[in-house]
PDB file of N, CA and C in Angstrom:
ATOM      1  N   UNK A   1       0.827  -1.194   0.000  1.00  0.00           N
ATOM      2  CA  UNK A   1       0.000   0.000   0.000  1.00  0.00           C
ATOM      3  C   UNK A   1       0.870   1.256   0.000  1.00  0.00           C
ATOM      4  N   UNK A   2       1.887   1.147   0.714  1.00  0.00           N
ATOM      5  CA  UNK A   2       3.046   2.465   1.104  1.00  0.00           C
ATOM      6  C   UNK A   2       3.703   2.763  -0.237  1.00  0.00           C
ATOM      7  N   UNK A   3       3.754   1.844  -1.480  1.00  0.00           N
ATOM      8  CA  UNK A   3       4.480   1.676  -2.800  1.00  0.00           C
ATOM      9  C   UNK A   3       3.263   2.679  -3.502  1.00  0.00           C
ATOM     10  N   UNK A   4       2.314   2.069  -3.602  1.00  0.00           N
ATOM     11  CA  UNK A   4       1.147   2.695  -4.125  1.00  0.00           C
ATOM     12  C   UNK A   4       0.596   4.238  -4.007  1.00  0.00           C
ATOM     13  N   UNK A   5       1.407   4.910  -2.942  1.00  0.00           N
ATOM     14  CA  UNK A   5       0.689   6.264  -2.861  1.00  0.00           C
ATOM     15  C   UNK A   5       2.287   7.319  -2.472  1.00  0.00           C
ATOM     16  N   UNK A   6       3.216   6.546  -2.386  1.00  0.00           N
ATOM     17  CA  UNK A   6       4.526   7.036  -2.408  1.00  0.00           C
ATOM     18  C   UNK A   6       4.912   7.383  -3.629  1.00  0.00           C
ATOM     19  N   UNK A   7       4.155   7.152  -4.893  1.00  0.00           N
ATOM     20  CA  UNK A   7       5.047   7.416  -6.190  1.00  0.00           C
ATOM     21  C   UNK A   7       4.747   8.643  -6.967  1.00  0.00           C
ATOM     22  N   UNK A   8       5.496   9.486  -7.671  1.00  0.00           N
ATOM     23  CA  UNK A   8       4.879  10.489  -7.799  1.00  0.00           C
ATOM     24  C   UNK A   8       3.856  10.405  -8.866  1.00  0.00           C
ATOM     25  N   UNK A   9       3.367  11.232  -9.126  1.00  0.00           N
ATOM     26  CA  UNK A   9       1.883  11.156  -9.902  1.00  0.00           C
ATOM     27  C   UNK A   9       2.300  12.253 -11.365  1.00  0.00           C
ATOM     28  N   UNK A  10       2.328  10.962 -12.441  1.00  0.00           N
ATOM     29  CA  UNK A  10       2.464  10.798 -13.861  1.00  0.00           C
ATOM     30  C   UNK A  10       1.791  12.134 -14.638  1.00  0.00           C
ATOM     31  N   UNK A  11       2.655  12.989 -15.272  1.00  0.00           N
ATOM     32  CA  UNK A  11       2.250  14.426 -15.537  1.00  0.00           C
ATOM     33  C   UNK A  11       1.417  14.318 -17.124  1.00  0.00           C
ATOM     34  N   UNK A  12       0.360  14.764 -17.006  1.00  0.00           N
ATOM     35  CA  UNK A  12      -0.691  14.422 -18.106  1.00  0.00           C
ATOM     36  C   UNK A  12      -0.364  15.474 -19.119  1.00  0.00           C
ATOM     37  N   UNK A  13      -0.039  15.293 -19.854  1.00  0.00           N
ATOM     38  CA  UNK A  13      -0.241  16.061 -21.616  1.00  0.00           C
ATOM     39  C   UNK A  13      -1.174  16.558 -22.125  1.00  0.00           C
ATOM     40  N   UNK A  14      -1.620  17.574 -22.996  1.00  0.00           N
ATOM     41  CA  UNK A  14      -3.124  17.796 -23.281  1.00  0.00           C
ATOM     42  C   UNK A  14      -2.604  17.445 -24.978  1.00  0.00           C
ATOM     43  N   UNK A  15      -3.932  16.507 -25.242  1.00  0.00           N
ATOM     44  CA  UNK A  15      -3.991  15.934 -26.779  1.00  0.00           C
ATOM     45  C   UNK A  15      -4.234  17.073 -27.173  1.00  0.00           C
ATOM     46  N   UNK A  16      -3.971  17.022 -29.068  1.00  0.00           N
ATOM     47  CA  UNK A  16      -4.468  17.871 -29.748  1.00  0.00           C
ATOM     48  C   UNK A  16      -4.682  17.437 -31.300  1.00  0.00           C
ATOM     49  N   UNK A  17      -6.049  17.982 -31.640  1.00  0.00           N
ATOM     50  CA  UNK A  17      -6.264  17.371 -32.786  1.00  0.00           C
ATOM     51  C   UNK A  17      -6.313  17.996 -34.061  1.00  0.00           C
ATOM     52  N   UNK A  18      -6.153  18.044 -35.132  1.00  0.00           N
ATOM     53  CA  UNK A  18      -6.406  18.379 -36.200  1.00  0.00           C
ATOM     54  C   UNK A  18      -7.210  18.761 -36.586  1.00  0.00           C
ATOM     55  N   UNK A  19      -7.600  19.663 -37.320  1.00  0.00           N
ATOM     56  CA  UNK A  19      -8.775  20.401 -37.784  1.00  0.00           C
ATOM     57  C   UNK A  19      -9.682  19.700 -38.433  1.00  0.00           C
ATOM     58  N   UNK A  20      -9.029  18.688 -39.410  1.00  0.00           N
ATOM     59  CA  UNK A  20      -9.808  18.056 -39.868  1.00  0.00           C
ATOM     60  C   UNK A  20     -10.386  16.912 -39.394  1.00  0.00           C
ATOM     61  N   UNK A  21      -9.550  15.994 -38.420  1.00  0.00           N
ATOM     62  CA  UNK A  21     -10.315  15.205 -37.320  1.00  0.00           C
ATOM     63  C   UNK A  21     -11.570  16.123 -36.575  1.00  0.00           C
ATOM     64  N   UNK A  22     -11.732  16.918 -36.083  1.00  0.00           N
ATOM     65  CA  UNK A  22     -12.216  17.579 -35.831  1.00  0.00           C
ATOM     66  C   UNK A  22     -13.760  17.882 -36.528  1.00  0.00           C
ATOM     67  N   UNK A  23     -13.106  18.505 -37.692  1.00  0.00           N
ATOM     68  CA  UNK A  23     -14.845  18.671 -38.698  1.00  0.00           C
ATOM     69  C   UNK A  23     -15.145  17.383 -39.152  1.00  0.00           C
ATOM     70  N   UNK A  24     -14.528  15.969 -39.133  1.00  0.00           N
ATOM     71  CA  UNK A  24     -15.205  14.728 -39.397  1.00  0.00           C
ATOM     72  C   UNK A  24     -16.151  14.475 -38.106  1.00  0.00           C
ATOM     73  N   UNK A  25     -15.673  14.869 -36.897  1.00  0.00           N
ATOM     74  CA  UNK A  25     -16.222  14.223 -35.516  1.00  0.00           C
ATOM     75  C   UNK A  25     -17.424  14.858 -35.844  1.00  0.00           C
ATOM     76  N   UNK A  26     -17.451  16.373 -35.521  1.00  0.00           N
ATOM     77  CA  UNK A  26     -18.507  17.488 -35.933  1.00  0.00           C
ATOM     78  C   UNK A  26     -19.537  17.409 -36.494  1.00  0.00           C
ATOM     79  N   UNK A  27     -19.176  16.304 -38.307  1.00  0.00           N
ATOM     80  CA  UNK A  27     -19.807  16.137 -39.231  1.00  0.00           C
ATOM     81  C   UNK A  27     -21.373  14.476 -38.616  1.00  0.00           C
ATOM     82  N   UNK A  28     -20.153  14.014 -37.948  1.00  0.00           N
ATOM     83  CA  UNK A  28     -20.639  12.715 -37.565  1.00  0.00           C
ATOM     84  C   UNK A  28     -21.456  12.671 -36.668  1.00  0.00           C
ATOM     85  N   UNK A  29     -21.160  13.716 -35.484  1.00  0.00           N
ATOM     86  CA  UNK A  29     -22.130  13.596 -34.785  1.00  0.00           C
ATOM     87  C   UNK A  29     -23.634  14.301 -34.836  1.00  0.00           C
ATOM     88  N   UNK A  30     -23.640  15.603 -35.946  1.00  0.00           N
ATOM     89  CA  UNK A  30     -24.660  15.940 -36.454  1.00  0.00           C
ATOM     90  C   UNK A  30     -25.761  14.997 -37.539  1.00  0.00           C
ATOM     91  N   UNK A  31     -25.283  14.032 -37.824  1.00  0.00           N
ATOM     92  CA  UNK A  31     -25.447  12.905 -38.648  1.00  0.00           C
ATOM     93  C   UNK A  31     -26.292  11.739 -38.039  1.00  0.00           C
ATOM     94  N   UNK A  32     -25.843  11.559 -36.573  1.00  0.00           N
ATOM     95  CA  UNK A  32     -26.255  10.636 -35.957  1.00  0.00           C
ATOM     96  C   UNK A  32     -27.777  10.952 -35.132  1.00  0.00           C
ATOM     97  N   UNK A  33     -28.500   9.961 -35.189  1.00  0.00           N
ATOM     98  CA  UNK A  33     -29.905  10.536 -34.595  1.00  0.00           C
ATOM     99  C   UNK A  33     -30.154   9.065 -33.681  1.00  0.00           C
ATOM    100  N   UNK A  34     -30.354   9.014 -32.296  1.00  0.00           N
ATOM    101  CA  UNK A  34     -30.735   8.077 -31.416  1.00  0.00           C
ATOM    102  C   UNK A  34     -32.343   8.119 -31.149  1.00  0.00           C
ATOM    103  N   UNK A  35     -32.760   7.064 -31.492  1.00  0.00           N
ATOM    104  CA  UNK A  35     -34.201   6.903 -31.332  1.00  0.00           C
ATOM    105  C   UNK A  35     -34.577   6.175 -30.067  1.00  0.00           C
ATOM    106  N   UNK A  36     -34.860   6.326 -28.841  1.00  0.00           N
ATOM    107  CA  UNK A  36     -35.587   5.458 -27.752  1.00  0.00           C
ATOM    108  C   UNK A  36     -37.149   5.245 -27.913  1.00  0.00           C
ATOM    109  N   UNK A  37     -37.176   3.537 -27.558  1.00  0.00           N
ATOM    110  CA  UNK A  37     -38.427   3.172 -27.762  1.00  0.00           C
ATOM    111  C   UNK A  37     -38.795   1.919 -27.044  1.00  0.00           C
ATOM    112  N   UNK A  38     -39.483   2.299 -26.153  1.00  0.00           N
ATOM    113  CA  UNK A  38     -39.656   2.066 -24.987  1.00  0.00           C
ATOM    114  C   UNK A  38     -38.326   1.464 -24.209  1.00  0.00           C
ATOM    115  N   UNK A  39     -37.807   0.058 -23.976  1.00  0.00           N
ATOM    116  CA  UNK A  39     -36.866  -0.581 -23.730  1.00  0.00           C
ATOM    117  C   UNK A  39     -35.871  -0.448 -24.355  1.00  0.00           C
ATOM    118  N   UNK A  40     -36.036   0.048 -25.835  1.00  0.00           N
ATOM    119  CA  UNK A  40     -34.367  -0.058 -26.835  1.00  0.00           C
ATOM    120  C   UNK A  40     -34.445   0.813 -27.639  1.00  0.00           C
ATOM    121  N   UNK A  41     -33.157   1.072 -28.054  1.00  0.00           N
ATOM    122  CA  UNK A  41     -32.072   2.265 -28.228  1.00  0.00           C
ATOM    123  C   UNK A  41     -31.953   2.150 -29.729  1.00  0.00           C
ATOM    124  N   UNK A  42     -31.944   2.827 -30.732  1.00  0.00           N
ATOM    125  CA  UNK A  42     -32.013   2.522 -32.322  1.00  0.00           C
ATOM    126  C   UNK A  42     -31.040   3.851 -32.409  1.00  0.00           C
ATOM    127  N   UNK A  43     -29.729   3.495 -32.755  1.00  0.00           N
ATOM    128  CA  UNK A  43     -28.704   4.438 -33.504  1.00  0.00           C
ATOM    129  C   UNK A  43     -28.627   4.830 -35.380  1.00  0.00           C
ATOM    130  N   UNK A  44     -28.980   5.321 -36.030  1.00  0.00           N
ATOM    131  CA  UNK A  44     -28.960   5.597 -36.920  1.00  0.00           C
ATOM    132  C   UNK A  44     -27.901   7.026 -37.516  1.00  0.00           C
ATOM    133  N   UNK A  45     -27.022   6.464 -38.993  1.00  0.00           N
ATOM    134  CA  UNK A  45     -26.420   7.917 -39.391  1.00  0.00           C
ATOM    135  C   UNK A  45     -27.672   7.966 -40.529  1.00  0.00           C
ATOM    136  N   UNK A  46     -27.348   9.339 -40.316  1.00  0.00           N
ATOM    137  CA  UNK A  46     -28.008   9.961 -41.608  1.00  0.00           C
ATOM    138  C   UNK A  46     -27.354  10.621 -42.786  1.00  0.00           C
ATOM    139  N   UNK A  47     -27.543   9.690 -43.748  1.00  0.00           N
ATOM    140  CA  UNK A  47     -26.159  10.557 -44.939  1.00  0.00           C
ATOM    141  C   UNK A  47     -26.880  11.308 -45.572  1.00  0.00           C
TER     142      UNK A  47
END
């Protein structure tokens, strides 16, 4: 346990993405439409 909280704590990076990763995510998630009905979940893209 003394190993476990003695170590120093791993310095996080901030990602960064591309513009164009970016306007695909953008594109995709405006695309996507979730339908609930009653018990289940219907994911659909819309091209």
């Amino acid at each position: 346990m003394e190993k476990i909280y003695s170590e120093e704590p791993k310095v996080c990076r901030i990602a960064s993405a591309k513009p164009e990763t970016v306007q695909f995510l953008l594109g995709f998630s405006k695309s996507l439409k979730v339908i609930n009905y009653d018990n289940m979940q219907f994911e659909t893209v819309l091209n």
